[in-house]
N, C-alpha and C. Protein backbone atom coordinates (compact mmCIF):
# COMPACT_ATOMS: atom_id res chain seq x y z
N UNK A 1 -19.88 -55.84 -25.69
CA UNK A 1 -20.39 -54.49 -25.78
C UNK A 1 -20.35 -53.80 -24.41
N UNK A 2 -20.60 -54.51 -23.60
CA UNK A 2 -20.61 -54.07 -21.65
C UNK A 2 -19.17 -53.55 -21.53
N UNK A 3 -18.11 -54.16 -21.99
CA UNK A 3 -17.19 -54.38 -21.66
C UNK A 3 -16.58 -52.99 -22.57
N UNK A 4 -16.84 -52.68 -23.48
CA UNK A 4 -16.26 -51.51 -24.17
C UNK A 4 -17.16 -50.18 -23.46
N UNK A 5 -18.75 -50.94 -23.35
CA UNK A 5 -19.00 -49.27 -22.36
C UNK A 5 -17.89 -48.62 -21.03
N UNK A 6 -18.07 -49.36 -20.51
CA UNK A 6 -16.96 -50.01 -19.19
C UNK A 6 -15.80 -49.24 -19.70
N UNK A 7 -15.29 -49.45 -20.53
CA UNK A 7 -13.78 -48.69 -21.15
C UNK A 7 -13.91 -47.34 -21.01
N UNK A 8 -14.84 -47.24 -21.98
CA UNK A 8 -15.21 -45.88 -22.42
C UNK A 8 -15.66 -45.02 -21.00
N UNK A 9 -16.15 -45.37 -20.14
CA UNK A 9 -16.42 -44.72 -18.96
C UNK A 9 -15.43 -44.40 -18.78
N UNK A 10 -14.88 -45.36 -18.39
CA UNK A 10 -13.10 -45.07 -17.29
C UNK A 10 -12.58 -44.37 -18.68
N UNK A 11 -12.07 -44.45 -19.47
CA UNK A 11 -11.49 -43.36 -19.91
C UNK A 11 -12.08 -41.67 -20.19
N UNK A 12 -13.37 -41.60 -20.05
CA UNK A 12 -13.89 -40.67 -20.02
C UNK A 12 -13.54 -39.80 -18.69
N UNK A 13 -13.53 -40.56 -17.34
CA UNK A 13 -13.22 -40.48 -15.89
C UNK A 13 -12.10 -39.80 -15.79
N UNK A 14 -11.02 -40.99 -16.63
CA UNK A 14 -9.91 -40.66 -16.46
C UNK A 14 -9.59 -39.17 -17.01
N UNK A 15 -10.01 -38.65 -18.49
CA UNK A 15 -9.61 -37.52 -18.92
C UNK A 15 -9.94 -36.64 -18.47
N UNK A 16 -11.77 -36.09 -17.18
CA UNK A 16 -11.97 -35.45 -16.70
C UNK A 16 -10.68 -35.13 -15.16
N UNK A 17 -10.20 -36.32 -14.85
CA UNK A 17 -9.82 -36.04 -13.26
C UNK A 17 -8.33 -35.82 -14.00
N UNK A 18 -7.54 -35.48 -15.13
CA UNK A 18 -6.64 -35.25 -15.28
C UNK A 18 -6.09 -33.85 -15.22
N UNK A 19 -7.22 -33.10 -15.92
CA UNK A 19 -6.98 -31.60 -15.67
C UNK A 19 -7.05 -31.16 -14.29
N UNK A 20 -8.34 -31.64 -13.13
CA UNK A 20 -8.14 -31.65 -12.05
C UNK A 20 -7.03 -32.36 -10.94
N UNK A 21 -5.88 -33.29 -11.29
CA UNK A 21 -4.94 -33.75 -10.67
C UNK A 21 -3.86 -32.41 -10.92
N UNK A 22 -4.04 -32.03 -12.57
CA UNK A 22 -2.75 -30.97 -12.62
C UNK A 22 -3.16 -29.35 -12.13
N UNK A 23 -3.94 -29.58 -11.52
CA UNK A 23 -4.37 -28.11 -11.00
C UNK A 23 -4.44 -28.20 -9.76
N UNK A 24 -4.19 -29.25 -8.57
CA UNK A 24 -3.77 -29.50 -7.78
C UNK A 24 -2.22 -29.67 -7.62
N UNK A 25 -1.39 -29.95 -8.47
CA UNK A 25 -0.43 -30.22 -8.81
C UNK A 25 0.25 -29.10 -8.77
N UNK A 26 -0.14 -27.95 -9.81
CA UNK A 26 -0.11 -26.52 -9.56
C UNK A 26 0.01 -25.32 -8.93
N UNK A 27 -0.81 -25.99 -7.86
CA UNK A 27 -1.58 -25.09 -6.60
C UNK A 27 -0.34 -25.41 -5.11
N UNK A 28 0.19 -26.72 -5.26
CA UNK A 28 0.76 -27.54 -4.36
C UNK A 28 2.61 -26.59 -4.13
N UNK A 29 2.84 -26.89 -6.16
CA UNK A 29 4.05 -25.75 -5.88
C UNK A 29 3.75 -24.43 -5.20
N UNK A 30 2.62 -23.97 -6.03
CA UNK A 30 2.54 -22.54 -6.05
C UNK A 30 2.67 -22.05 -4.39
N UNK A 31 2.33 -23.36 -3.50
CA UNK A 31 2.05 -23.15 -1.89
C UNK A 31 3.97 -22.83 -1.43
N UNK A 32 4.40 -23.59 -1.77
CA UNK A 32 5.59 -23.85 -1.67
C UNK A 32 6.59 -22.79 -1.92
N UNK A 33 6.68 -22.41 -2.86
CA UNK A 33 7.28 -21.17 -3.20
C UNK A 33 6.97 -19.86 -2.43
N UNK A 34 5.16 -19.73 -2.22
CA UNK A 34 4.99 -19.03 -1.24
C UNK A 34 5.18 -18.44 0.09
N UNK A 35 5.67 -20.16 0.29
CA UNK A 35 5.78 -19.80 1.90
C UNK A 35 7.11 -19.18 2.42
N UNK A 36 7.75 -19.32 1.69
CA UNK A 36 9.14 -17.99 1.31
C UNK A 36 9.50 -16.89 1.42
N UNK A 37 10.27 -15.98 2.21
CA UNK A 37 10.03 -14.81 1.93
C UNK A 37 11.91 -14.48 1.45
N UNK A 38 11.39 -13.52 0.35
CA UNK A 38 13.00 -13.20 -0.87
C UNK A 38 13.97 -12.59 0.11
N UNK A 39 14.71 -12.52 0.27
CA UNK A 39 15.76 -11.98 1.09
C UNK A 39 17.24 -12.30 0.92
N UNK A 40 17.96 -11.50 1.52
CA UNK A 40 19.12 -11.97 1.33
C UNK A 40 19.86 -11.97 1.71
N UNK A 41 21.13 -12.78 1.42
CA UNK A 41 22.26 -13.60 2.55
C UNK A 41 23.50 -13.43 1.81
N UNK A 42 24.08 -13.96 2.74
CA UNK A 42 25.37 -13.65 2.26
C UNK A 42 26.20 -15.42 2.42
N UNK A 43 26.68 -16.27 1.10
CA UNK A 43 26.91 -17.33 1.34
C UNK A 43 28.73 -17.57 0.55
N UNK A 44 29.01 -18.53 0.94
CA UNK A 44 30.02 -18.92 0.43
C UNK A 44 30.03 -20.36 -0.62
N UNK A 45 30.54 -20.17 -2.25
CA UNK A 45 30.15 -21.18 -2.75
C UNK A 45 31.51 -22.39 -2.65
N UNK A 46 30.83 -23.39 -2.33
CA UNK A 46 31.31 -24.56 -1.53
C UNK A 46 31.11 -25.36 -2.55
N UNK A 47 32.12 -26.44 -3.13
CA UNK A 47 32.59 -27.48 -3.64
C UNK A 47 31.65 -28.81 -2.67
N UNK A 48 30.58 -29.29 -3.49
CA UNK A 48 29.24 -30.24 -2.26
C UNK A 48 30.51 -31.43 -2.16
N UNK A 49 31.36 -31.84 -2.88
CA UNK A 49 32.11 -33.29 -2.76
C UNK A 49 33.30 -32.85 -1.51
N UNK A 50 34.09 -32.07 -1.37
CA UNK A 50 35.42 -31.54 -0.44
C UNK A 50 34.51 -31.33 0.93
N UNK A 51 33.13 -30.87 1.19
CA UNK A 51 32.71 -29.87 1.89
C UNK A 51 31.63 -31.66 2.75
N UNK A 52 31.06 -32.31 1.90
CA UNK A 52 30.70 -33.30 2.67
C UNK A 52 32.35 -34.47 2.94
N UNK A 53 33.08 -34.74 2.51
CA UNK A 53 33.89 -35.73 2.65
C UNK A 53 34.59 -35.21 3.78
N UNK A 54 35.04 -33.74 3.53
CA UNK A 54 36.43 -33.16 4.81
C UNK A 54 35.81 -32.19 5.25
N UNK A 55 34.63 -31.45 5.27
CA UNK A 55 34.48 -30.46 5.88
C UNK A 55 35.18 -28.93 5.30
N UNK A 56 35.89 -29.24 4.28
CA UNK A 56 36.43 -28.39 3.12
C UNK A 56 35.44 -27.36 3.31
N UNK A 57 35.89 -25.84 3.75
CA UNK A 57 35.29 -24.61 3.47
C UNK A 57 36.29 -23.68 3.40
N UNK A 58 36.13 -22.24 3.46
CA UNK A 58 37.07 -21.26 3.58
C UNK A 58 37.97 -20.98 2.97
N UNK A 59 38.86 -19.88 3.20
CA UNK A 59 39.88 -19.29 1.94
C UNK A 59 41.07 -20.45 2.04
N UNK A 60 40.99 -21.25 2.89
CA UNK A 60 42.09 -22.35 3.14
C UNK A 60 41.87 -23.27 1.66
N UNK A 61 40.64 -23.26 1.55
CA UNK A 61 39.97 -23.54 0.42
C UNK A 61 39.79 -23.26 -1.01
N UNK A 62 39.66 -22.21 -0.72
CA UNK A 62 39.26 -21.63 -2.46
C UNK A 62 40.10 -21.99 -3.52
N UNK A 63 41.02 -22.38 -3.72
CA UNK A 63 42.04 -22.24 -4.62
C UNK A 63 41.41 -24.03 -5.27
N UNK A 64 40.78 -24.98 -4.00
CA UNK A 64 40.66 -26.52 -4.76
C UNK A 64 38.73 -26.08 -5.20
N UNK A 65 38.22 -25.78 -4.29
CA UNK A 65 36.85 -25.22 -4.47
C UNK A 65 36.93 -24.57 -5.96
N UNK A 66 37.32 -23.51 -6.28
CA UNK A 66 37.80 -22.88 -7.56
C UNK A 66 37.57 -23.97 -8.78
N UNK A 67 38.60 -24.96 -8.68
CA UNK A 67 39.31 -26.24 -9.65
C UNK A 67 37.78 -26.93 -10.06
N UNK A 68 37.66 -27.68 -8.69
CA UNK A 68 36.88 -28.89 -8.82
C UNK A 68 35.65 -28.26 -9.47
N UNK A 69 34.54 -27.45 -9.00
CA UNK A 69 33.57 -26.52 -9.22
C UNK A 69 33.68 -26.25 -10.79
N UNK A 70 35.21 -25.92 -11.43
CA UNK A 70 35.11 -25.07 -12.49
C UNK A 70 35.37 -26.18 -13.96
N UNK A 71 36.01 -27.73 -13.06
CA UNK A 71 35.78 -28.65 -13.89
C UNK A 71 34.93 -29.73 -13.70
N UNK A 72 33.40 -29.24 -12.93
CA UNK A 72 31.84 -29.86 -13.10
C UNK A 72 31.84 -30.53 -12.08
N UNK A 73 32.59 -30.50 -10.75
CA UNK A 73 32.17 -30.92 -9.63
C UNK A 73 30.75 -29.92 -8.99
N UNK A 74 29.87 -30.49 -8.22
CA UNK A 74 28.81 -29.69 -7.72
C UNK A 74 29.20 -29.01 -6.72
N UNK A 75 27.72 -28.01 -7.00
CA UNK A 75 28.18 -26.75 -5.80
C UNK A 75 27.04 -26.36 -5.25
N UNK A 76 27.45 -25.80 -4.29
CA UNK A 76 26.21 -25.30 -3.35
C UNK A 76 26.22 -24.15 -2.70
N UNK A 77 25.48 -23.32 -1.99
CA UNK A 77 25.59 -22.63 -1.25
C UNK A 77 25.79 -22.51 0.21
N UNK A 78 26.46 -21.83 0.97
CA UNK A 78 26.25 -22.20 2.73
C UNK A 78 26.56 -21.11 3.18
N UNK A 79 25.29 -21.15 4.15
CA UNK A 79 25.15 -20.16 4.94
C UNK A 79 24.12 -20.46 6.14
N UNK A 80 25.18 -19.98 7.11
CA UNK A 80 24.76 -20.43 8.63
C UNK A 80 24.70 -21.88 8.60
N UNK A 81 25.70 -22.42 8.36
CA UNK A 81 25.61 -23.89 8.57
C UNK A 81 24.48 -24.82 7.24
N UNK A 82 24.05 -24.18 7.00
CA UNK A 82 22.97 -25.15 5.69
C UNK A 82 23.40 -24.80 4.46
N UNK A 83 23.63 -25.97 3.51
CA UNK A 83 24.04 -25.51 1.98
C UNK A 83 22.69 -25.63 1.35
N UNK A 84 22.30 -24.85 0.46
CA UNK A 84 21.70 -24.24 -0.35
C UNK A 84 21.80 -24.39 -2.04
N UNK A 85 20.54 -25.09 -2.73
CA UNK A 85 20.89 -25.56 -4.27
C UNK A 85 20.20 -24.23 -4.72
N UNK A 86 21.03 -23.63 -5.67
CA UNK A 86 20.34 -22.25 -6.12
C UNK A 86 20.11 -22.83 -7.32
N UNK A 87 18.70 -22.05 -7.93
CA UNK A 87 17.90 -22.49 -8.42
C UNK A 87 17.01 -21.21 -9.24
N UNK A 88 16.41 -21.11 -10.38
CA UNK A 88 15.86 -20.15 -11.02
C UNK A 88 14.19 -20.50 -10.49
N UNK A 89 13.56 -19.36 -11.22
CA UNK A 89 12.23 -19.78 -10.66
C UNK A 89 11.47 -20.44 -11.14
N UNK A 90 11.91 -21.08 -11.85
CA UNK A 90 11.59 -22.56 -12.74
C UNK A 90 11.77 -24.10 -12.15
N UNK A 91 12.71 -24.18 -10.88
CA UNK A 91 13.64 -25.39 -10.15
C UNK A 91 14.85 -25.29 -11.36
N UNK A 92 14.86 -24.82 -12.39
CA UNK A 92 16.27 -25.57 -13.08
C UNK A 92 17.61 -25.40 -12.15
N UNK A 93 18.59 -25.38 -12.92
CA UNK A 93 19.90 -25.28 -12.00
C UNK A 93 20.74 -23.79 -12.45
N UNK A 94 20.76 -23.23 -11.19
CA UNK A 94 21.44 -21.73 -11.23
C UNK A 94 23.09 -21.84 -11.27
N UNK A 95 23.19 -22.78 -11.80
CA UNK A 95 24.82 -22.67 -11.43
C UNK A 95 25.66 -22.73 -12.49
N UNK A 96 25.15 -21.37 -13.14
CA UNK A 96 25.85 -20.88 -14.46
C UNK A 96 26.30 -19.40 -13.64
N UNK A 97 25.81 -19.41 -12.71
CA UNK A 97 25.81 -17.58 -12.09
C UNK A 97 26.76 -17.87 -10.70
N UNK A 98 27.04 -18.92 -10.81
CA UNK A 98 28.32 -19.11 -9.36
C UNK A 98 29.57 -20.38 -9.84
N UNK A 99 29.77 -20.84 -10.96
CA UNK A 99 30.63 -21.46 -11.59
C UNK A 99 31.92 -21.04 -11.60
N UNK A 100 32.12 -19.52 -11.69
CA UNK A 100 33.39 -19.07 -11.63
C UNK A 100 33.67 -18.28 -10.17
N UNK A 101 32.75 -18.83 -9.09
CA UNK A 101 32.99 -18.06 -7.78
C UNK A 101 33.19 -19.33 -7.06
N UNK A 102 33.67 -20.46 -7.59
CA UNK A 102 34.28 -20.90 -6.22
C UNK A 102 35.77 -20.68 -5.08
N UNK A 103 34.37 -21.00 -4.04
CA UNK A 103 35.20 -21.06 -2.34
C UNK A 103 35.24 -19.42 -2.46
N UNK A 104 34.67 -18.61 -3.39
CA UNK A 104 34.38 -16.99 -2.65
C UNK A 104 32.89 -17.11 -2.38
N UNK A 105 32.91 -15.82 -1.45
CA UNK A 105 31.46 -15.43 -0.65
C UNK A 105 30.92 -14.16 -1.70
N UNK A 106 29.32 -14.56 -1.83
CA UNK A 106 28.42 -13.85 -2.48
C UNK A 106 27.86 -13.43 -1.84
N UNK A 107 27.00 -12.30 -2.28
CA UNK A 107 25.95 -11.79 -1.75
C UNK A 107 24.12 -12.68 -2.71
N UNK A 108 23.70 -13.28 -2.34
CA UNK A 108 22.66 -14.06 -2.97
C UNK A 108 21.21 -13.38 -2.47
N UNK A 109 20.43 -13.17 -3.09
CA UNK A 109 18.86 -12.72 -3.08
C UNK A 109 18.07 -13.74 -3.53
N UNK A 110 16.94 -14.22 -2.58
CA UNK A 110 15.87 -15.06 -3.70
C UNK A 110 15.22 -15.34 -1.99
N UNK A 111 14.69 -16.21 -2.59
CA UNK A 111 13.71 -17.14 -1.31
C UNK A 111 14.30 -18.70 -0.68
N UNK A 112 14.39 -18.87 0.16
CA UNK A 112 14.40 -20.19 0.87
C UNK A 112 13.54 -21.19 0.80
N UNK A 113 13.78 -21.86 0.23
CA UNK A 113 12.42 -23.46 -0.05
C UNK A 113 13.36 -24.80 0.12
N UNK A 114 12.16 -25.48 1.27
CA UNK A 114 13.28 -26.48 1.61
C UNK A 114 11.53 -27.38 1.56
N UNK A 115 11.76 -28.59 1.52
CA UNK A 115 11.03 -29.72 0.90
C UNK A 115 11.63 -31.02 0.56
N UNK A 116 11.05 -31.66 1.74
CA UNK A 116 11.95 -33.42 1.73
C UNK A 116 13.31 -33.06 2.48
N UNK A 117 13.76 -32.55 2.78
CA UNK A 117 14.81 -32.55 3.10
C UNK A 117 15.71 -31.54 2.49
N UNK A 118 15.48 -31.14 1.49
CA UNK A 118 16.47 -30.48 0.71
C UNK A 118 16.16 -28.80 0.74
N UNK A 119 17.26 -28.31 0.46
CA UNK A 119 17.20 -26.71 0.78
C UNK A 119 17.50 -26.48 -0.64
N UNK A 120 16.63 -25.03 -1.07
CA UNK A 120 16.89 -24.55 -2.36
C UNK A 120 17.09 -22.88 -2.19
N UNK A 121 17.78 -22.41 -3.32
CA UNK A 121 17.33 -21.38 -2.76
C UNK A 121 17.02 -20.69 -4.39
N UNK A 122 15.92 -19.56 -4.57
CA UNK A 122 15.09 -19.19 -6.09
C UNK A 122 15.81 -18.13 -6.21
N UNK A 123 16.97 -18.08 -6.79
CA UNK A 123 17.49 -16.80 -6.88
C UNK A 123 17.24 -15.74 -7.49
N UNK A 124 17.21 -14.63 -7.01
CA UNK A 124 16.70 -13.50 -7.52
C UNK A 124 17.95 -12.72 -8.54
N UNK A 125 19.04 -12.48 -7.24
CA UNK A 125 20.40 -11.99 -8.05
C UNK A 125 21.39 -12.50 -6.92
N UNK A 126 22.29 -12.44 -7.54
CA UNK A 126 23.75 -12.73 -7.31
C UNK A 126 24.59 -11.71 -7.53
N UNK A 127 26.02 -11.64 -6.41
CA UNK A 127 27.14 -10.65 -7.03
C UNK A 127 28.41 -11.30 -5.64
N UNK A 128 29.00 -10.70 -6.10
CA UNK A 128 30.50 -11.32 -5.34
C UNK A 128 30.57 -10.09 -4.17
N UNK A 129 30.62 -10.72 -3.03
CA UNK A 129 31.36 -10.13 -1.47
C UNK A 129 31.98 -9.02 -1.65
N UNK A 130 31.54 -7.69 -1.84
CA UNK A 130 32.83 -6.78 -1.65
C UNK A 130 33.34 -6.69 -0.15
């Protein structure tokens, strides 16, 4: 009987500190995203496999950037030297809106969020380099 009170506590424990873990949890993105400010750049979308192996960028480029990108190789953004995972304001993956722009330069809007190591960027809008 000790032994089922005992249960029943800790699970009682447990279900109170759960809503409070995810509202910390919450609060933690919400910091993150914040610390961002939307702006915008101007990047070139880069083929991540050509661009880490050879250094693959530029119009010398575009024509394999184009290929690989358009048959499900990954892509990224770069600008000023850092590539960039564009991203909705959800984290999903934005790369339904730069699939048919590889190895050309965009004009990209959103925020900068980088965390662990990794650079994202929350895109706002997209459009191609005039």
């Amino acid at each position: 009987m000790k032994k089922l009170r005992f249960l029943l506590g800790v699970f009682a424990l447990a279900m109170l500190a759960c809503p409070a873990i995810a509202d910390e949890m919450n609060e933690k993105h919400a910091k993150i995203t914040e610390k961002s400010d939307s702006k915008a750049m101007k990047c070139e979308v880069i083929d991540v496999a050509c661009y880490i192996a050879k250094g693959a960028k530029g119009e010398g480029h575009q024509g394999c950037a184009a290929k690989c990108i358009g048959e499900g190789g990954e892509l990224a953004l770069l600008n000023d030297g850092n590539l960039y995972i564009p991203v909705d304001k959800n984290f999903h993956s934005a790369r339904r809106l730069f699939v048919t722009k590889g190895g050309e330069m965009v004009n990209v809007s959103g925020k900068k969020v980088e965390k662990s190591g990794l650079r994202f960027i929350v895109v706002d809008g997209a459009e191609k380099k005039k």
